[in-house]
C-alpha atoms as a PDB file:
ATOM      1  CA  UNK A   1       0.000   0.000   0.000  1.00  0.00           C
ATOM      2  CA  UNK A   2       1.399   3.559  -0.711  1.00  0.00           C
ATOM      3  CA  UNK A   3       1.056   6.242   1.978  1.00  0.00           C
ATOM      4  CA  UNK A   4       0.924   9.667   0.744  1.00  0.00           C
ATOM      5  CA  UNK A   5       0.143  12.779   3.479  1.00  0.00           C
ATOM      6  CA  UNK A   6      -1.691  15.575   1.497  1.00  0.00           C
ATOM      7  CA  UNK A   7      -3.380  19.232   3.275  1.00  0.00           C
ATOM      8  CA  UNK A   8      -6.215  20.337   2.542  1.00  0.00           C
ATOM      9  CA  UNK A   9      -7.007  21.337  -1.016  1.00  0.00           C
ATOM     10  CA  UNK A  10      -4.188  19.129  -2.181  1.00  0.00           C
ATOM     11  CA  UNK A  11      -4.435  16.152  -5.159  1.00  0.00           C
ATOM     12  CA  UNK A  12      -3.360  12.849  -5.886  1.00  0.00           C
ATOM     13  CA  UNK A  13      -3.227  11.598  -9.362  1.00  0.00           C
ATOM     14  CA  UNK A  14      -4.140   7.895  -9.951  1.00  0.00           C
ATOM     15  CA  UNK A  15      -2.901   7.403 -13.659  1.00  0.00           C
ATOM     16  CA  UNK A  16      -3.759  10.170 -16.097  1.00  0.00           C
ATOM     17  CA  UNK A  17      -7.604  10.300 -15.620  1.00  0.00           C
ATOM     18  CA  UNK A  18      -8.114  10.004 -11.985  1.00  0.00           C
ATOM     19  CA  UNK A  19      -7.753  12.934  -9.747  1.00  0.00           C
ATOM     20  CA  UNK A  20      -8.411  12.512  -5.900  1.00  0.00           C
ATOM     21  CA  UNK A  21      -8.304  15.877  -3.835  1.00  0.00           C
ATOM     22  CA  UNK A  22      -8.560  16.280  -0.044  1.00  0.00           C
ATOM     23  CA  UNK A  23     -11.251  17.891   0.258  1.00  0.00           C
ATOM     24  CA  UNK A  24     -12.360  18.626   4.110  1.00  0.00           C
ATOM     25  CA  UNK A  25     -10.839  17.328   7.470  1.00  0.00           C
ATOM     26  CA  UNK A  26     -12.578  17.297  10.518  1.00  0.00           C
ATOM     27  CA  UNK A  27     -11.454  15.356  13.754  1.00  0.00           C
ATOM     28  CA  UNK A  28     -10.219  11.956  12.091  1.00  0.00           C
ATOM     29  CA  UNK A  29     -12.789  12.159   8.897  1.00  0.00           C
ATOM     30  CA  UNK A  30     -11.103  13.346   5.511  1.00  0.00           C
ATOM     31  CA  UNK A  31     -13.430  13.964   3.117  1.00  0.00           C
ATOM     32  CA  UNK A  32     -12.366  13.492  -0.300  1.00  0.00           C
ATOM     33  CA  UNK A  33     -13.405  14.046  -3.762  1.00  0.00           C
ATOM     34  CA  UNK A  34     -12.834  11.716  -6.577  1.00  0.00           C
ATOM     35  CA  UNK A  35     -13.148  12.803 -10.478  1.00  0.00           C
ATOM     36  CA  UNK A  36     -12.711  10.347 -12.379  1.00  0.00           C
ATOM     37  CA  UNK A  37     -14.343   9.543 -16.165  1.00  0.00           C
ATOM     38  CA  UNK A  38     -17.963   8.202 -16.036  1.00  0.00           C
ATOM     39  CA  UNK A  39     -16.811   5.159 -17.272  1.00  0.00           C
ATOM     40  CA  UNK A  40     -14.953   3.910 -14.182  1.00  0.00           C
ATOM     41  CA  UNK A  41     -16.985   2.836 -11.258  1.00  0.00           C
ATOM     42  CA  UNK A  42     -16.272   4.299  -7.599  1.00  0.00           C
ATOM     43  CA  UNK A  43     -18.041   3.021  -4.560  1.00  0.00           C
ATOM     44  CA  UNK A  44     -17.127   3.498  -1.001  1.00  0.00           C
ATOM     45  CA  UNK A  45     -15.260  -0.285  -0.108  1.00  0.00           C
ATOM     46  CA  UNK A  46     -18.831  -1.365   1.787  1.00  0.00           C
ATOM     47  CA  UNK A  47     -20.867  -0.632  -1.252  1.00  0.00           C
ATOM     48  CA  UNK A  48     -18.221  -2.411  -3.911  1.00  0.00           C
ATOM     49  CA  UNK A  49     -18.230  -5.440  -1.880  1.00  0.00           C
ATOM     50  CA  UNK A  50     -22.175  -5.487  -1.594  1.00  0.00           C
ATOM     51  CA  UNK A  51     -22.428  -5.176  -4.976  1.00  0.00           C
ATOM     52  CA  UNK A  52     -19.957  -7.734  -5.483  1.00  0.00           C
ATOM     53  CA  UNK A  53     -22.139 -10.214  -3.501  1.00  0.00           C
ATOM     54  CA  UNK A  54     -25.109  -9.757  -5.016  1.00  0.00           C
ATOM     55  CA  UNK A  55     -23.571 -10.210  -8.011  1.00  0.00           C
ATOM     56  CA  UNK A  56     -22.511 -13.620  -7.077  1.00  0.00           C
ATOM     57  CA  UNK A  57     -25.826 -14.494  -5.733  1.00  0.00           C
ATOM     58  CA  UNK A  58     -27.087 -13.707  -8.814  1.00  0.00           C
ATOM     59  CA  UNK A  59     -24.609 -15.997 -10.786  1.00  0.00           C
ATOM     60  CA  UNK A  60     -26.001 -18.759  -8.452  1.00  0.00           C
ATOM     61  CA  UNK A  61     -29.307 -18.651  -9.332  1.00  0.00           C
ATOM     62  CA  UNK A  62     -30.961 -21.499 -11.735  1.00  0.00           C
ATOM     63  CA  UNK A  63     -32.816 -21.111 -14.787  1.00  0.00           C
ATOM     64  CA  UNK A  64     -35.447 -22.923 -13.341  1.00  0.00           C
ATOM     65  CA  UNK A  65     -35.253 -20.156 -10.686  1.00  0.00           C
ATOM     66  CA  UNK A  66     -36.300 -17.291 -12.990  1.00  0.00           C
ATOM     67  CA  UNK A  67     -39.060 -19.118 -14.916  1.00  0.00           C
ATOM     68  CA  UNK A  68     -41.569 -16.252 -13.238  1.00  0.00           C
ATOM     69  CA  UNK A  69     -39.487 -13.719 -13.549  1.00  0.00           C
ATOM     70  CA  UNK A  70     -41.269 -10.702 -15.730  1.00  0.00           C
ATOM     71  CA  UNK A  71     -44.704 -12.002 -15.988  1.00  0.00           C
ATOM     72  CA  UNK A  72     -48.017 -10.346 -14.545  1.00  0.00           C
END
């Protein structure tokens, strides 16, 4: 893992397209702000690995399962 200390107002740079800047810090929050293009995802690491659950859930389910799925 890389350390980097940055103030207030300051930037990283995560390759060429990915800008993270320090935004706020308050006690022992930071609050940081991420631009980055549309097509790259960015989730806090409790919402990624949600998703990422659900997703395998999903990948469990039978065909048999889904029969139902869509009809009124």
């Amino acid at each position: 893992m890389l350390v980097l200390s940055r103030h207030r107002d300051e930037s990283i740079m995560i390759g060429d397209e990915i800008v993270v800047t320090i935004v706020d810090i308050r006690g022992d929050k930071v609050r940081l702000g991420i631009n980055a293009p549309q097509d790259i995802p960015v989730h806090r690491q409790e919402v990624y690995e949600a998703i990422q659950r659900e997703n395998r859930k999903a990948g469990q389910i039978q065909p048999s399962e889904t029969r139902d799925v869509g009809q009124a």
